[in-house]
N, C-alpha and C. Protein backbone atom coordinates (compact mmCIF):
# COMPACT_ATOMS: atom_id res chain seq x y z
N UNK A 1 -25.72 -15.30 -34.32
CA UNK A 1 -26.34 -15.81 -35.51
C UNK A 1 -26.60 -17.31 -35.35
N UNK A 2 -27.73 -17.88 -35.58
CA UNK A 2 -27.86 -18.92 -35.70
C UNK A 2 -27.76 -19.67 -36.92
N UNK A 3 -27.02 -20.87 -37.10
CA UNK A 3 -26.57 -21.68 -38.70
C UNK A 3 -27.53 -23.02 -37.70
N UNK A 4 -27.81 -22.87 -39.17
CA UNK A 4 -28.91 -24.79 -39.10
C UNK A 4 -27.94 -25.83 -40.15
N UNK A 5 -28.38 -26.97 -39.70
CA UNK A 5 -27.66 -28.30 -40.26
C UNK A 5 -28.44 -28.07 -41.61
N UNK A 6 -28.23 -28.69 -42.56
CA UNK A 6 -28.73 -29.10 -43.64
C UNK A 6 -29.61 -29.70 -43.19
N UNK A 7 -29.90 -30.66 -42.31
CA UNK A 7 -30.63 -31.49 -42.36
C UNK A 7 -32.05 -30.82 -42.28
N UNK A 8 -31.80 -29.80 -41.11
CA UNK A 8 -32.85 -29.27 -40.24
C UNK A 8 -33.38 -28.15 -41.41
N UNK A 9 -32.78 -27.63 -42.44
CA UNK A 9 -33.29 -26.55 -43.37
C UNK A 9 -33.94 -27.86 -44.41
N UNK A 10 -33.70 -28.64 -45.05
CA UNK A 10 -34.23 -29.34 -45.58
C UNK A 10 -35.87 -29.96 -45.08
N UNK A 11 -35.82 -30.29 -43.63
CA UNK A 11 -36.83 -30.39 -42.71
C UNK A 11 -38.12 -29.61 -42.86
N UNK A 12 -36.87 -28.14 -42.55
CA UNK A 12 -38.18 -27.08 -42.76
C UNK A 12 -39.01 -27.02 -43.88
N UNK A 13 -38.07 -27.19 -45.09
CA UNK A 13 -38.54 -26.76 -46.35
C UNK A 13 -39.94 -27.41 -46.75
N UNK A 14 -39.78 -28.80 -46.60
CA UNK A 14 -41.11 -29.73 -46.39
C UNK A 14 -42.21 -29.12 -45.44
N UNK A 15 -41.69 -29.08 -44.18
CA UNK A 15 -42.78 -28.50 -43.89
C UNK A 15 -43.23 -27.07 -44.23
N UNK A 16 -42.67 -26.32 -44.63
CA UNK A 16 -43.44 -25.11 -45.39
C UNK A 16 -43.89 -25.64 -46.60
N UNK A 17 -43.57 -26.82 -47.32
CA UNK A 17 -44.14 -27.00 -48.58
C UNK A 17 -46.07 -27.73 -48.28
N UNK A 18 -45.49 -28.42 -46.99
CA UNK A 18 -46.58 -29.07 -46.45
C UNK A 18 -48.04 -28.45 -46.19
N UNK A 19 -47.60 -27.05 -45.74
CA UNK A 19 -48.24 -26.38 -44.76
C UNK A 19 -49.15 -25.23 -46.34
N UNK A 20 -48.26 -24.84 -46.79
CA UNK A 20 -48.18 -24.26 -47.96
C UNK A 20 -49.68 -24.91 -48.96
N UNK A 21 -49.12 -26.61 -49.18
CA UNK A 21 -50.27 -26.84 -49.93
C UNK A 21 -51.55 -26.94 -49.37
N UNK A 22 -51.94 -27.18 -47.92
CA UNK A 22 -53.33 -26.90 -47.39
C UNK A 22 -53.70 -25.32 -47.58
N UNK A 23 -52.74 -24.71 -47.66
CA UNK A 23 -53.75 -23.37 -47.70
C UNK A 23 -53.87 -22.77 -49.23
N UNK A 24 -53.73 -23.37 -49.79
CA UNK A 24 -53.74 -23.40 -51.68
C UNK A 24 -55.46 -23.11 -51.87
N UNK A 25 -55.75 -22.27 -52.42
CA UNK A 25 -57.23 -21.94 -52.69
C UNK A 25 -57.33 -22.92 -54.02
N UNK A 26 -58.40 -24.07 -53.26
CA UNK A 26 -59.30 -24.85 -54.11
C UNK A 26 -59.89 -24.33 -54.87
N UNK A 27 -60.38 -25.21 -55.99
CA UNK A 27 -61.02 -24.76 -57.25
C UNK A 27 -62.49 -24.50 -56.79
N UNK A 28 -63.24 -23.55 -57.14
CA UNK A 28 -64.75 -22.78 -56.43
C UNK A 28 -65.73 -23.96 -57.66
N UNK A 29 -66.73 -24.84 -57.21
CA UNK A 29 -67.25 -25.82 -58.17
C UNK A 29 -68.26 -23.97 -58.60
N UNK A 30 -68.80 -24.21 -59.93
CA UNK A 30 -69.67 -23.64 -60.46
C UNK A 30 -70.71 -24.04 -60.55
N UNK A 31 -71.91 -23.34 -60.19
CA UNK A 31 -73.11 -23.85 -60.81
C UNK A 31 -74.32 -22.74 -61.81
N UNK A 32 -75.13 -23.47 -61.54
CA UNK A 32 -75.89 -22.40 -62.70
C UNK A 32 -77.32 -21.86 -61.69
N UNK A 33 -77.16 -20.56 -62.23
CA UNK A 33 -78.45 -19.50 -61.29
C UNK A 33 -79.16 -19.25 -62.44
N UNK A 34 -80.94 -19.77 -62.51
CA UNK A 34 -81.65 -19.38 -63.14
C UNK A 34 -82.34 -18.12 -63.27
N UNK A 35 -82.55 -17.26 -63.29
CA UNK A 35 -83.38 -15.75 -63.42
C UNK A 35 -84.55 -16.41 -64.24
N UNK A 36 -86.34 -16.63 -63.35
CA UNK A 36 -87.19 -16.47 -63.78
C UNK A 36 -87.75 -15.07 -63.57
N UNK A 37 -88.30 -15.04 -64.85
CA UNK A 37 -89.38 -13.51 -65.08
C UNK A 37 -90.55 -13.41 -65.94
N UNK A 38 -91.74 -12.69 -65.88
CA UNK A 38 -92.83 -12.93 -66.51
C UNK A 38 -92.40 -13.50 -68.28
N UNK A 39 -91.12 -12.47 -68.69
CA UNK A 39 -90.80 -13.05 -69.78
C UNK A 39 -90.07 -14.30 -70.58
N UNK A 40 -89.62 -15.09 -69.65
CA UNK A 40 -88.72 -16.13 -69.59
C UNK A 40 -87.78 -16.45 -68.46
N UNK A 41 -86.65 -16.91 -68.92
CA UNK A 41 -85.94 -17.01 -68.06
C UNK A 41 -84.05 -16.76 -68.20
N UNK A 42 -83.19 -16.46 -67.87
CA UNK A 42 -81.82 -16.42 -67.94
C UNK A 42 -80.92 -17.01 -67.38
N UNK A 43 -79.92 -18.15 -67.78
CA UNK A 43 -79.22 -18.73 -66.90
C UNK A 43 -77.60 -18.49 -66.96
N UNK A 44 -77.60 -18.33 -65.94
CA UNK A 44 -75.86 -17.51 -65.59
C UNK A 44 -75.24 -18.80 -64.67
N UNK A 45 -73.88 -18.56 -64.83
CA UNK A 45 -72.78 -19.12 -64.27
C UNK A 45 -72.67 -18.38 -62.29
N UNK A 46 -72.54 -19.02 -61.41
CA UNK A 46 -72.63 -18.64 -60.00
C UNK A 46 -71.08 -19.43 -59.67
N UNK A 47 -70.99 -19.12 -58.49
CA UNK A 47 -69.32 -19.61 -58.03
C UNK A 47 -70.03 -19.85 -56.72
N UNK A 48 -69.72 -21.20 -56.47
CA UNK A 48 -70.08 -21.95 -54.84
C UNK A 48 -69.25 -20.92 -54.19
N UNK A 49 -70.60 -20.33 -52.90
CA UNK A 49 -70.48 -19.54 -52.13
C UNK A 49 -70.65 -18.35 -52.12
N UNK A 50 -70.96 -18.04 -53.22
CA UNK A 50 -70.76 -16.68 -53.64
C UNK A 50 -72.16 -16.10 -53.36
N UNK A 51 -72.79 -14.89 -52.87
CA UNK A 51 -73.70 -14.17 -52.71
C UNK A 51 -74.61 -14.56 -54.08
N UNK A 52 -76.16 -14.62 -54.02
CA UNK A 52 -76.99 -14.44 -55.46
C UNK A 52 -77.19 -12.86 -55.86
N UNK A 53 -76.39 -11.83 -55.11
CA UNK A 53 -76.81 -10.82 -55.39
C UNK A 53 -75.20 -10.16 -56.07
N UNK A 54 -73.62 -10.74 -55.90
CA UNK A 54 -72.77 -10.80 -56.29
C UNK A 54 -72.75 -11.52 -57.91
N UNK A 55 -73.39 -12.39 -57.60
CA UNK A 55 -73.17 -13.37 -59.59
C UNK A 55 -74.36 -12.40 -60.33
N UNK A 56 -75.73 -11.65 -59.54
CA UNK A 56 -76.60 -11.39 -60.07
C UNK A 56 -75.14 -9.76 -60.72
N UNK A 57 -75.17 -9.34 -60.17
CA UNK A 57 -74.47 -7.93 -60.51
C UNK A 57 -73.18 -8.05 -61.45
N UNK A 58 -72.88 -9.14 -61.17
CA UNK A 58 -71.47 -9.72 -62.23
C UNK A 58 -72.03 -9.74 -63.56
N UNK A 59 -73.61 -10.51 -63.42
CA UNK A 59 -74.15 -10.54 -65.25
C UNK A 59 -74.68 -9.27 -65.20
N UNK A 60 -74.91 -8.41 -65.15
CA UNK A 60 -75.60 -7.17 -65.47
C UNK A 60 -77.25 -7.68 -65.03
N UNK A 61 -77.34 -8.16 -63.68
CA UNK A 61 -78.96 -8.58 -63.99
C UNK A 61 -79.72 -7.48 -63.21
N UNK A 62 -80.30 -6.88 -63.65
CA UNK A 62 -80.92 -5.82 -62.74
C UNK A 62 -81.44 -6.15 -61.84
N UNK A 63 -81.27 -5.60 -60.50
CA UNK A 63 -81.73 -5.68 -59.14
C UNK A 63 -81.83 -4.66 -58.03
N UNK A 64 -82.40 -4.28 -57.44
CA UNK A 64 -82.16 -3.12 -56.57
C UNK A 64 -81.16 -3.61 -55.21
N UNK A 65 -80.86 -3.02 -55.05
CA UNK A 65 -79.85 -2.99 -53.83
C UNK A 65 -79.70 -1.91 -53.19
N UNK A 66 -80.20 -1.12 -52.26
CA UNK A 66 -79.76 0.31 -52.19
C UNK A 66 -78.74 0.46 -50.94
N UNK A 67 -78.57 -0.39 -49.68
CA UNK A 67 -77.66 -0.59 -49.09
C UNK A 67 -76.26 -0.90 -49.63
N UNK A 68 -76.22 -1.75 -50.37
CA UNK A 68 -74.72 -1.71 -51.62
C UNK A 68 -74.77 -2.92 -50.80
N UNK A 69 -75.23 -3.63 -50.32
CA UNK A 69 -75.11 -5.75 -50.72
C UNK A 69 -75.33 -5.41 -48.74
N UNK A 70 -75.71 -4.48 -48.07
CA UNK A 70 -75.29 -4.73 -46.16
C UNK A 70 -76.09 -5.28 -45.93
N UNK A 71 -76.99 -5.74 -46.06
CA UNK A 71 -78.43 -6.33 -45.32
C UNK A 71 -79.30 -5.34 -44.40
N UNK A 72 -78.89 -4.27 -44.97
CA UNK A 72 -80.05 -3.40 -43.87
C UNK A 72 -81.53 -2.89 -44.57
N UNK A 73 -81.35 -2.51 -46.13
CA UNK A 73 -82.76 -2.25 -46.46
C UNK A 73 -83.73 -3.11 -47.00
N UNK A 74 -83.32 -4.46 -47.34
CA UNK A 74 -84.26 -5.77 -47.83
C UNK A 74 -84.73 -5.58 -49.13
N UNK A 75 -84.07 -4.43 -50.03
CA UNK A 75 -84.63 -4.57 -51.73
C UNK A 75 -84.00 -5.52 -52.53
N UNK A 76 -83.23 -6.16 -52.07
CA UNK A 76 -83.04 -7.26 -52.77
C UNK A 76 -82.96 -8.43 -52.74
N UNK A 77 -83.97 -8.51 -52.26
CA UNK A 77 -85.80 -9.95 -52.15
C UNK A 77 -85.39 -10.59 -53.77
N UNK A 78 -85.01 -11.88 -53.29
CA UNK A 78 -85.47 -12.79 -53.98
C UNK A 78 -86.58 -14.09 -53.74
N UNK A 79 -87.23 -14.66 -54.69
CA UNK A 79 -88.16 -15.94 -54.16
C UNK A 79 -86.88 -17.08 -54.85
N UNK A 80 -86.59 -18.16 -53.55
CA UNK A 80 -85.97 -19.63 -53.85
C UNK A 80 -87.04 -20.20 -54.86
N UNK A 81 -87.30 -20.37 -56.00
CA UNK A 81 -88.10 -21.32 -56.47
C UNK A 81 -87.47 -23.23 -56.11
N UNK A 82 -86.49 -23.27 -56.32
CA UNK A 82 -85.80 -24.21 -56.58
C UNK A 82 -84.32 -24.37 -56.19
N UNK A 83 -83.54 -25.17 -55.69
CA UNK A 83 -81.93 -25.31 -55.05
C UNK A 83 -81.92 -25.20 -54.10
N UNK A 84 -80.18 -24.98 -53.99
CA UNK A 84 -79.89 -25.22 -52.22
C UNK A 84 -78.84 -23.91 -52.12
N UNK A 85 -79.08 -23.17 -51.09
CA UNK A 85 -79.18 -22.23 -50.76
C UNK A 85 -78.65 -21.93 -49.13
N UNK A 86 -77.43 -21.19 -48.49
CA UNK A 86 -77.26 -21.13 -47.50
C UNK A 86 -78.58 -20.74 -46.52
N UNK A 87 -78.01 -21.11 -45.40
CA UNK A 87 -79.34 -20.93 -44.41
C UNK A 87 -79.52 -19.29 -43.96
N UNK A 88 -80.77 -18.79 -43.80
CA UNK A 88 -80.71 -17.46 -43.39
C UNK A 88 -79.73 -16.65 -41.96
N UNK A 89 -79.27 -15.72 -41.99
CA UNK A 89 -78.46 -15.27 -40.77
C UNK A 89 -79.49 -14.89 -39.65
N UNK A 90 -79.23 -14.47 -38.42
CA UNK A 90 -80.22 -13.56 -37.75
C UNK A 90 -80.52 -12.33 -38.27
N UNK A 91 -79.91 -11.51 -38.98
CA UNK A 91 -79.82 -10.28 -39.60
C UNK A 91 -80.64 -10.40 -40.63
N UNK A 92 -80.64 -11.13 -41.76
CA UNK A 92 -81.47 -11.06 -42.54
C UNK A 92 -82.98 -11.71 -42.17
N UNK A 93 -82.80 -12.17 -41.28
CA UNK A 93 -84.66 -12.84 -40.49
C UNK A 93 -84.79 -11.38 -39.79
N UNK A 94 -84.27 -10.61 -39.38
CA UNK A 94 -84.70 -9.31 -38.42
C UNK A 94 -85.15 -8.52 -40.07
N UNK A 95 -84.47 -8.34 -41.18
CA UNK A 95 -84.66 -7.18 -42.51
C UNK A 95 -85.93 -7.60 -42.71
N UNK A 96 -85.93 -9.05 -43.06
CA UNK A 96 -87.20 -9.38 -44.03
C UNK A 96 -88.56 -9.84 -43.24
N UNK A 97 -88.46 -10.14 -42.07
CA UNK A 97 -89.68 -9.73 -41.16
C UNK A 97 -90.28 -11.40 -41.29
N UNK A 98 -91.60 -11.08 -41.08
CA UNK A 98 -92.40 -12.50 -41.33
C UNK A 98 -92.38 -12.57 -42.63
N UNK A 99 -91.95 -13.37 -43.04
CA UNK A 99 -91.98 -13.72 -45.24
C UNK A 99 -92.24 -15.76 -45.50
N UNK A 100 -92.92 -15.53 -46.53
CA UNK A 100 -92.38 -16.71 -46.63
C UNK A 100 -91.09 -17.43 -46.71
N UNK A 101 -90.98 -18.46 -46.40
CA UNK A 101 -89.50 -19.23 -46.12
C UNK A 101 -88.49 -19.23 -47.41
N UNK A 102 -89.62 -19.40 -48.55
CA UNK A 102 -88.81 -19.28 -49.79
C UNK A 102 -87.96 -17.59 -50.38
N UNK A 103 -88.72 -16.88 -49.74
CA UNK A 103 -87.84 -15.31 -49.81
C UNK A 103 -86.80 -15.25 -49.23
N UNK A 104 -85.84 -14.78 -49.61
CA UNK A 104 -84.73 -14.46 -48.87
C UNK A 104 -83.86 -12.99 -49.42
N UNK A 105 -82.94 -12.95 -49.11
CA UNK A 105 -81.73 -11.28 -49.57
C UNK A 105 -80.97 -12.14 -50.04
N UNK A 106 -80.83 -11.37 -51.26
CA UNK A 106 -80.19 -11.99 -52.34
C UNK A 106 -77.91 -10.99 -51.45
N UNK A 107 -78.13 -10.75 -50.61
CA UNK A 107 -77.32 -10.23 -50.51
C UNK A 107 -76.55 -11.16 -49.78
N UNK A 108 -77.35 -12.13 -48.67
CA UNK A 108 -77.34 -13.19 -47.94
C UNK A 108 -77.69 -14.37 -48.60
N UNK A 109 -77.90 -14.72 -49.22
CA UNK A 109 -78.21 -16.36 -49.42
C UNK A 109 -77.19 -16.26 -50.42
N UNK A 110 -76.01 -17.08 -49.84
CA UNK A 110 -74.91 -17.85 -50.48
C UNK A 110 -75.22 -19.33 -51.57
N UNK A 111 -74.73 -19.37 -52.54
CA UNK A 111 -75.06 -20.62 -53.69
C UNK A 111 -74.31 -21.42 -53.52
N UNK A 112 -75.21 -22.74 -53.19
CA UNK A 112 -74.74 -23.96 -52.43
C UNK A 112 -75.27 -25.29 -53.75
N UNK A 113 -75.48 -24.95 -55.00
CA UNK A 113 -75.75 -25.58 -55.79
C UNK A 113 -76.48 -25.42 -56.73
N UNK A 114 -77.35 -25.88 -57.92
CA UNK A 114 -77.71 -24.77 -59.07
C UNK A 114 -78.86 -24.81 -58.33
N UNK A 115 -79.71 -23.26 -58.88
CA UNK A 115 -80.50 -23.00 -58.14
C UNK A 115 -81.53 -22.22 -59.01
N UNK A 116 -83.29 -22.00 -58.60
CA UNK A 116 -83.31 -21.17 -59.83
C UNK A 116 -83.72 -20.20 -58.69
N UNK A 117 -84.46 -19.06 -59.23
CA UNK A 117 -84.61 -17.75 -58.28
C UNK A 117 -85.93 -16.94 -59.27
N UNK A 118 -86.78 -16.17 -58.46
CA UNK A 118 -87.45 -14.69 -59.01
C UNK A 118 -86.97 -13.90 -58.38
N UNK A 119 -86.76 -12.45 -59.08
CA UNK A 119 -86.49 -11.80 -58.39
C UNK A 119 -87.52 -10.34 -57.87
N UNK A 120 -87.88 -10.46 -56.57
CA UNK A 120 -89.20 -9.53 -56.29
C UNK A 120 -88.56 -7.90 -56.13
N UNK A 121 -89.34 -7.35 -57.09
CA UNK A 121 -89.57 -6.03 -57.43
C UNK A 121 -90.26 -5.23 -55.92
N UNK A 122 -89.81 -4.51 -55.08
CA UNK A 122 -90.68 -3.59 -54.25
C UNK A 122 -90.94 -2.67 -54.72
N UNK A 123 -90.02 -1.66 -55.84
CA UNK A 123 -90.51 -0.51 -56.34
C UNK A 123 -90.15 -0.45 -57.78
N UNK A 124 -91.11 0.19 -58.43
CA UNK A 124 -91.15 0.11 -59.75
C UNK A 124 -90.57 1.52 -60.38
């Protein structure tokens, strides 16, 4: 059996307290995701980092998705009008083909600040 000094358990304790508070999950800043549509517009609460197709499904905003968020079938095309927006993966540049730059998968583009969005309809 090994016995430690006081000193050396006291030692430790710090450093697990140390070690402990770097891995403490920081507070997620919030921002705001606009929903434009022919009829107006809707603005919801987003969590830095979080998918636009995750905060979209959190408010009840209708969207198609038929992969369930994988990036393989591309129905859930959004247009960037406005914000900042993670950069596209290789995976989602292979789904969505030649598009304009402002389209992206709402399954993939992570919220990097308020942002507004359309969201493109393929099937009605």
């Amino acid at each position: 059996m090994i016995r430690y000094t006081q000193e050396a358990v006291t030692s430790m304790k710090k450093l697990f307290r140390r070690i402990k508070s770097r891995f403490r999950s920081k507070e997620l800043q919030r921002f705001s995701l606009t929903v434009v549509d022919d009829v107006g517009s809707q603005v919801v609460e987003a969590l830095e980092n979080e998918t636009i197709l995750k905060t979209l499904t959190r408010e009840d905003i209708d969207i198609s998705y038929y992969c369930g968020g994988n990036s393989s079938c591309g129905t859930c095309r959004v247009k960037i009008l406005d914000g900042k927006v993670s950069q596209p993966t290789g995976r989602e540049k292979l789904v969505l083909g030649v598009v304009e730059a402002s389209e992206r998968l709402a399954c993939q583009a992570r919220v990097g600040g308020d942002i507004r969005i359309e969201i493109i309809h393929l099937y009605f």
